[in-house]
Protein backbone atom coordinates (compact mmCIF):
# COMPACT_ATOMS: atom_id res chain seq x y z
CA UNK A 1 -3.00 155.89 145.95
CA UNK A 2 -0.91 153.93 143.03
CA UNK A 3 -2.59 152.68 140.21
CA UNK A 4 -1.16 149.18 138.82
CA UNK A 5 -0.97 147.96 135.22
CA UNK A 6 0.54 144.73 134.49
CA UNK A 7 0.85 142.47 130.84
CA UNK A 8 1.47 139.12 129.14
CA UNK A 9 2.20 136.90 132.25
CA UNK A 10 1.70 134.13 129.82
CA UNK A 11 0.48 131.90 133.27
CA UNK A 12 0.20 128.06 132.62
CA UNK A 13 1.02 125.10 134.41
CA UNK A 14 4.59 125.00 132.81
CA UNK A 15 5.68 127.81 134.96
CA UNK A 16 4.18 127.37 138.55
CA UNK A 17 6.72 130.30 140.29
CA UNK A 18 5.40 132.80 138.15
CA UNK A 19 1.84 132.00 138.92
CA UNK A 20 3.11 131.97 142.51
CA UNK A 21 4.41 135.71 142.54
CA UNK A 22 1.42 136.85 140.46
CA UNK A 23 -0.53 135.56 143.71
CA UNK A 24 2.45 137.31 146.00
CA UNK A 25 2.19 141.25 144.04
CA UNK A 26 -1.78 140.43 144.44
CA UNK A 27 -1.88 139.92 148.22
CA UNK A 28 0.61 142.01 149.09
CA UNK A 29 0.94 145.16 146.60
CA UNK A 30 -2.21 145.18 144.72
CA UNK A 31 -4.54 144.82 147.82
CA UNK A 32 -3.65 148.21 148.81
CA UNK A 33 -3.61 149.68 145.24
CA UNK A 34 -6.18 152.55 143.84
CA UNK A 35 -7.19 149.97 140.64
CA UNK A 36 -5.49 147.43 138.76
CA UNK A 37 -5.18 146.85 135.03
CA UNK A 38 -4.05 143.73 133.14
CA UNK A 39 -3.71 144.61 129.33
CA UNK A 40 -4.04 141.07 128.10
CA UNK A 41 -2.24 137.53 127.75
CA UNK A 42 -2.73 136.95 131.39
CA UNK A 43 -2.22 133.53 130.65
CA UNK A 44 -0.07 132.06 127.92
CA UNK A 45 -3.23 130.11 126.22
CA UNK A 46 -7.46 130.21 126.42
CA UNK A 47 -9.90 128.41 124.40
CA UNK A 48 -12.59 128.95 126.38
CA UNK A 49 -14.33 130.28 130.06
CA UNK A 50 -15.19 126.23 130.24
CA UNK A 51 -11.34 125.32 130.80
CA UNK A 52 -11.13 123.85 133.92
CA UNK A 53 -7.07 124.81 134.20
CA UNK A 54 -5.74 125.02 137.60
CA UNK A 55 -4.06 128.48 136.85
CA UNK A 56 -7.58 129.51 135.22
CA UNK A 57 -8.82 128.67 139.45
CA UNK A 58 -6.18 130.22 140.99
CA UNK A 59 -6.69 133.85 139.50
CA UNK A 60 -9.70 133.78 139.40
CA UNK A 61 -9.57 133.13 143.17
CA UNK A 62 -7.20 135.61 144.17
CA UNK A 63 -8.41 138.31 141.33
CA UNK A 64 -12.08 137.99 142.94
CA UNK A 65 -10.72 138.39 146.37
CA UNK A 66 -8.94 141.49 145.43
CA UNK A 67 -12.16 142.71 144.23
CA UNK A 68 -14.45 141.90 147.37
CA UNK A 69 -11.64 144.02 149.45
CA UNK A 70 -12.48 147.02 146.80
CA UNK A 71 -9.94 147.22 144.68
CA UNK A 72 -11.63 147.15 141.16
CA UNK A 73 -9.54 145.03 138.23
CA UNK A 74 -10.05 145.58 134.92
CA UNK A 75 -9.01 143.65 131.21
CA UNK A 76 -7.55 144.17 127.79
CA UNK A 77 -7.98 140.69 125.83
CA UNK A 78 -4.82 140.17 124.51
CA UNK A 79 -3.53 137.81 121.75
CA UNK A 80 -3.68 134.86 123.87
CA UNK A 81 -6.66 135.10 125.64
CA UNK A 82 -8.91 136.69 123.17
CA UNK A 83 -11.39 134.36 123.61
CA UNK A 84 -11.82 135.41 127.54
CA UNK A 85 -15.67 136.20 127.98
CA UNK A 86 -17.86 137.61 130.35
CA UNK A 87 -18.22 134.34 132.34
CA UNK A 88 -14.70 133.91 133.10
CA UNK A 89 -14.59 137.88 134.35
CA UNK A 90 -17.31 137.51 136.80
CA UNK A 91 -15.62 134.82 138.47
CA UNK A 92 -12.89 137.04 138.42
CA UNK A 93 -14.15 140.23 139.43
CA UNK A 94 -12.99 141.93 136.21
CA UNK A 95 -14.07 144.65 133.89
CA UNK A 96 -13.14 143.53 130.23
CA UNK A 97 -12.53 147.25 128.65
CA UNK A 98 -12.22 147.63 124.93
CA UNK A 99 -9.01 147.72 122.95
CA UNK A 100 -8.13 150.46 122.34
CA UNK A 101 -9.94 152.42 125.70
CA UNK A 102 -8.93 155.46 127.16
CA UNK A 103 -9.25 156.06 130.62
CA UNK A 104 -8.60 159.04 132.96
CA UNK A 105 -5.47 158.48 135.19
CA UNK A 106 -4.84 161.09 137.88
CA UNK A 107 -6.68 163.50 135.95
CA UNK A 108 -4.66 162.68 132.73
CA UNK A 109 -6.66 160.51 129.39
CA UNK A 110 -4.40 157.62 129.18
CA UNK A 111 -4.96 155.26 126.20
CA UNK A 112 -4.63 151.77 126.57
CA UNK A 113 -4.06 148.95 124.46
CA UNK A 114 -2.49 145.44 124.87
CA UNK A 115 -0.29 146.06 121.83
CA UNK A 116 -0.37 143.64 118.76
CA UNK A 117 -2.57 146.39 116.88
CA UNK A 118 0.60 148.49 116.86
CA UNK A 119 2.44 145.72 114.70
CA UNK A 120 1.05 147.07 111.58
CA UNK A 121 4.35 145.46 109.68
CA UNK A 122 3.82 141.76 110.80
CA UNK A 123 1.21 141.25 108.00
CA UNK A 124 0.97 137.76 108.35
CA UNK A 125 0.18 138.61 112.10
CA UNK A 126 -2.66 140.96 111.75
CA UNK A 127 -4.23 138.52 108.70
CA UNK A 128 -4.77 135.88 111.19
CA UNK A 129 -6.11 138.60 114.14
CA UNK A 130 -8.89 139.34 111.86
CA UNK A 131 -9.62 135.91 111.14
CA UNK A 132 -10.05 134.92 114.66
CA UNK A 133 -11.48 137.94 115.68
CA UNK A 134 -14.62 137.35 113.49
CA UNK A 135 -16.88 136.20 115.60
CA UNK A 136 -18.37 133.50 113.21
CA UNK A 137 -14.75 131.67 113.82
CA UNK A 138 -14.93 132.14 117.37
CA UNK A 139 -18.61 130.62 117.65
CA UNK A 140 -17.57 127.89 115.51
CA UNK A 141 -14.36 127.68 117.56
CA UNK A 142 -16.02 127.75 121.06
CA UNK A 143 -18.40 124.93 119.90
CA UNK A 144 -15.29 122.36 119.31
CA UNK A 145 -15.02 119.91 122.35
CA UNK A 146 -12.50 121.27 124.83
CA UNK A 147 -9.78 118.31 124.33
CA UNK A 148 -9.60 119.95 120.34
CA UNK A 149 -9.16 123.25 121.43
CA UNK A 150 -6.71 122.38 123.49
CA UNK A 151 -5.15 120.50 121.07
CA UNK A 152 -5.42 123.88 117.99
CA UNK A 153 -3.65 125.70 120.70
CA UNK A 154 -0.78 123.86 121.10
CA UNK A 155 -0.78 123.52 117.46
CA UNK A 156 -0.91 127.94 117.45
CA UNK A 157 1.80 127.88 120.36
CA UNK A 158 4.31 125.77 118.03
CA UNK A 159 3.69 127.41 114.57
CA UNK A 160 4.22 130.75 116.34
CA UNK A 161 7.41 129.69 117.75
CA UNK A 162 8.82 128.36 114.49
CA UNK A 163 7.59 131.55 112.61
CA UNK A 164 9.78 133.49 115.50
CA UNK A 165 12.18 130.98 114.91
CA UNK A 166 12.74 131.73 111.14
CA UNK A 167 12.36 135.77 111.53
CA UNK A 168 14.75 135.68 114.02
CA UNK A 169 17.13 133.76 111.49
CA UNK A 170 16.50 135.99 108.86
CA UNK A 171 17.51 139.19 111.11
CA UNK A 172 13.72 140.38 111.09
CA UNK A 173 12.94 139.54 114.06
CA UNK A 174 12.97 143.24 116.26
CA UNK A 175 11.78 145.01 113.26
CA UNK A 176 8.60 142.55 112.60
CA UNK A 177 7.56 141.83 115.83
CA UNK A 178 8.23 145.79 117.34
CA UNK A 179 5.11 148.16 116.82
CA UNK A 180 5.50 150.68 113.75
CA UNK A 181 6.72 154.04 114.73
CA UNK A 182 3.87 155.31 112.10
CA UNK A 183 0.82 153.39 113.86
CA UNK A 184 1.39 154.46 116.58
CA UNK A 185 1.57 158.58 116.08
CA UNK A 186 -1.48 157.89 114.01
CA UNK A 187 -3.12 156.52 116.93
CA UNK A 188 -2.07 158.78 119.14
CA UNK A 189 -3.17 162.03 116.73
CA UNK A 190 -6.71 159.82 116.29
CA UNK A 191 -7.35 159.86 120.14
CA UNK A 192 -5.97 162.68 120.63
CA UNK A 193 -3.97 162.01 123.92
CA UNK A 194 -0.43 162.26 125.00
CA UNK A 195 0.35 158.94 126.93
CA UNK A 196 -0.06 155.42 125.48
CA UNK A 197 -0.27 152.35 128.04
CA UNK A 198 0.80 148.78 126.47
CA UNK A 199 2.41 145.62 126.60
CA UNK A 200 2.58 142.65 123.94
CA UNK A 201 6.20 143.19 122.38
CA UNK A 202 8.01 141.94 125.84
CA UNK A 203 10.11 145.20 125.27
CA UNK A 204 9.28 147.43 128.51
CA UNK A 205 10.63 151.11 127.60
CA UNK A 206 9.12 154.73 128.41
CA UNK A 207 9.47 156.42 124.82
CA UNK A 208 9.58 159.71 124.64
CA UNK A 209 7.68 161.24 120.77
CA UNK A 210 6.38 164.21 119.38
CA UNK A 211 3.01 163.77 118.07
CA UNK A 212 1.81 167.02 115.67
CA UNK A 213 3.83 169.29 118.04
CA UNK A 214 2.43 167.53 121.26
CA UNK A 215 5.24 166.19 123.77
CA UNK A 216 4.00 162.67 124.23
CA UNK A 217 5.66 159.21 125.39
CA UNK A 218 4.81 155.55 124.87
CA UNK A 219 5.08 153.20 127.66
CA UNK A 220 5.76 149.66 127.63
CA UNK A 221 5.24 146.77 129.71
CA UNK A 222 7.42 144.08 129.90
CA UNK A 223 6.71 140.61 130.80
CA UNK A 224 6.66 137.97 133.16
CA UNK A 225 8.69 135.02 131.66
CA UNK A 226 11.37 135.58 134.11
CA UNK A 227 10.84 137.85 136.34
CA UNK A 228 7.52 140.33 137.30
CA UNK A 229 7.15 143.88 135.43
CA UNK A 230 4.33 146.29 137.09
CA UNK A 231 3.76 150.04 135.97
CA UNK A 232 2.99 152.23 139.07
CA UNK A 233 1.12 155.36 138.70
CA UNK A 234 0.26 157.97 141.26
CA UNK A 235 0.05 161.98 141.52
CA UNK A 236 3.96 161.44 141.65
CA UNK A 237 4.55 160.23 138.74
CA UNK A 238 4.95 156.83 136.46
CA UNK A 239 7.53 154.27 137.33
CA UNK A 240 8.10 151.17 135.60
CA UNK A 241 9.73 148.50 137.74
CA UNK A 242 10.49 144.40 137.94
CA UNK A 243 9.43 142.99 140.95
């Protein structure tokens, strides 16, 4: 059987066809799939399991019934929806797994991660990950009413796209926003494994990098602005398509 890992669909009610075919590969692939694995920014903003978003419904709908037919699901947070808790997964049917977590895949430990801990060089980036990763901020946070969380997310959503904006101006863009080639043999060599699983820089690649005289490769989801990106893995093999 194929095992499925898909990232950063970024679903909101802007962009109502790709919610649509995330409901299509869940019917009609994933229901006959081995496990599934989302590695974070399933949707393209949360601030909070008490949003009552219609794209919030609908996955949870369809990710539940995926569940109840046997096919476990499981979660990365990603930068996005970091603030995804345990009430929102049970409706779901998801297991939220740690990031990094390494899991065995057709025999083989495969580490996960949804990505942005990679970007060691965006400084600015990681600065504000701690910050809202403390979970003082996020209880304070979580306490706001839900029409001001709403509102410091759209607020995040257009800072972040003038700070792209001006790298991208200044020619820094790729470099910045790409993972470091150094964090990433460090974090392979620290869990000791030869294939990493992630998503987050929209770039989807299989990288092939030696690791301490190890043979290892880096694969990378792409995501679903325009189109559908799904890694399939079975005792055949890894192939990363668009659907």
């Amino acid at each position: 059987m194929t095992t499925l890992f898909i990232s950063d669909l970024h679903l909101d009610a802007e962009r109502p066809a790709i919610t649509a075919l995330f409901g299509r590969f869940i019917e009609e692939e994933a229901r006959g799939a081995e496990a599934l694995y989302i590695l974070g920014d399933l949707f393209e903003a949360w601030v909070g399991d008490d949003d009552p978003s219609d794209a919030g419904r609908y996955v949870a709908d369809r990710l539940a019934a995926l569940r109840a037919r046997g096919v476990p699901v499981y979660f990365q947070r990603g930068n996005r929806d970091f603030l995804l808790r345990a009430d929102y997964a049970a409706r779901a049917g998801m297991t939220i797994l740690p990031d990094p977590a390494v899991i065995l895949l057709h025999g083989q430990p495969t580490l996960l991660m949804h990505g942005d801990l990679l970007c060691t060089d965006d400084v600015a980036y990681q600065q504000f990950r701690a910050q809202t990763r403390d979970p003082r901020w996020q209880a304070q946070f979580l306490a706001q009413p839900l029409a001001a969380r709403l509102a410091f997310a759209q607020q995040a959503r257009t800072a972040s796209q003038a700070r792209h904006a001006e790298l991208q101006s200044q020619g820094s863009m790729e470099a910045i926003t790409d993972v470091a080639p150094g964090t990433v043999r460090d974090t392979l060599a620290r869990f000791g494994v030869d294939t990493l699983v992630h998503g987050h820089t929209h770039r989807p690649a299989v990288h092939a990098l030696d690791v301490d005289g190890r043979a290892c490769r880096r694969i990378v989801l792409g995501d679903w602005y325009e189109q559908g990106s799904v890694l399939r893995v079975d005792a055949e093999g890894a192939r990363l398509e668009s659907l």
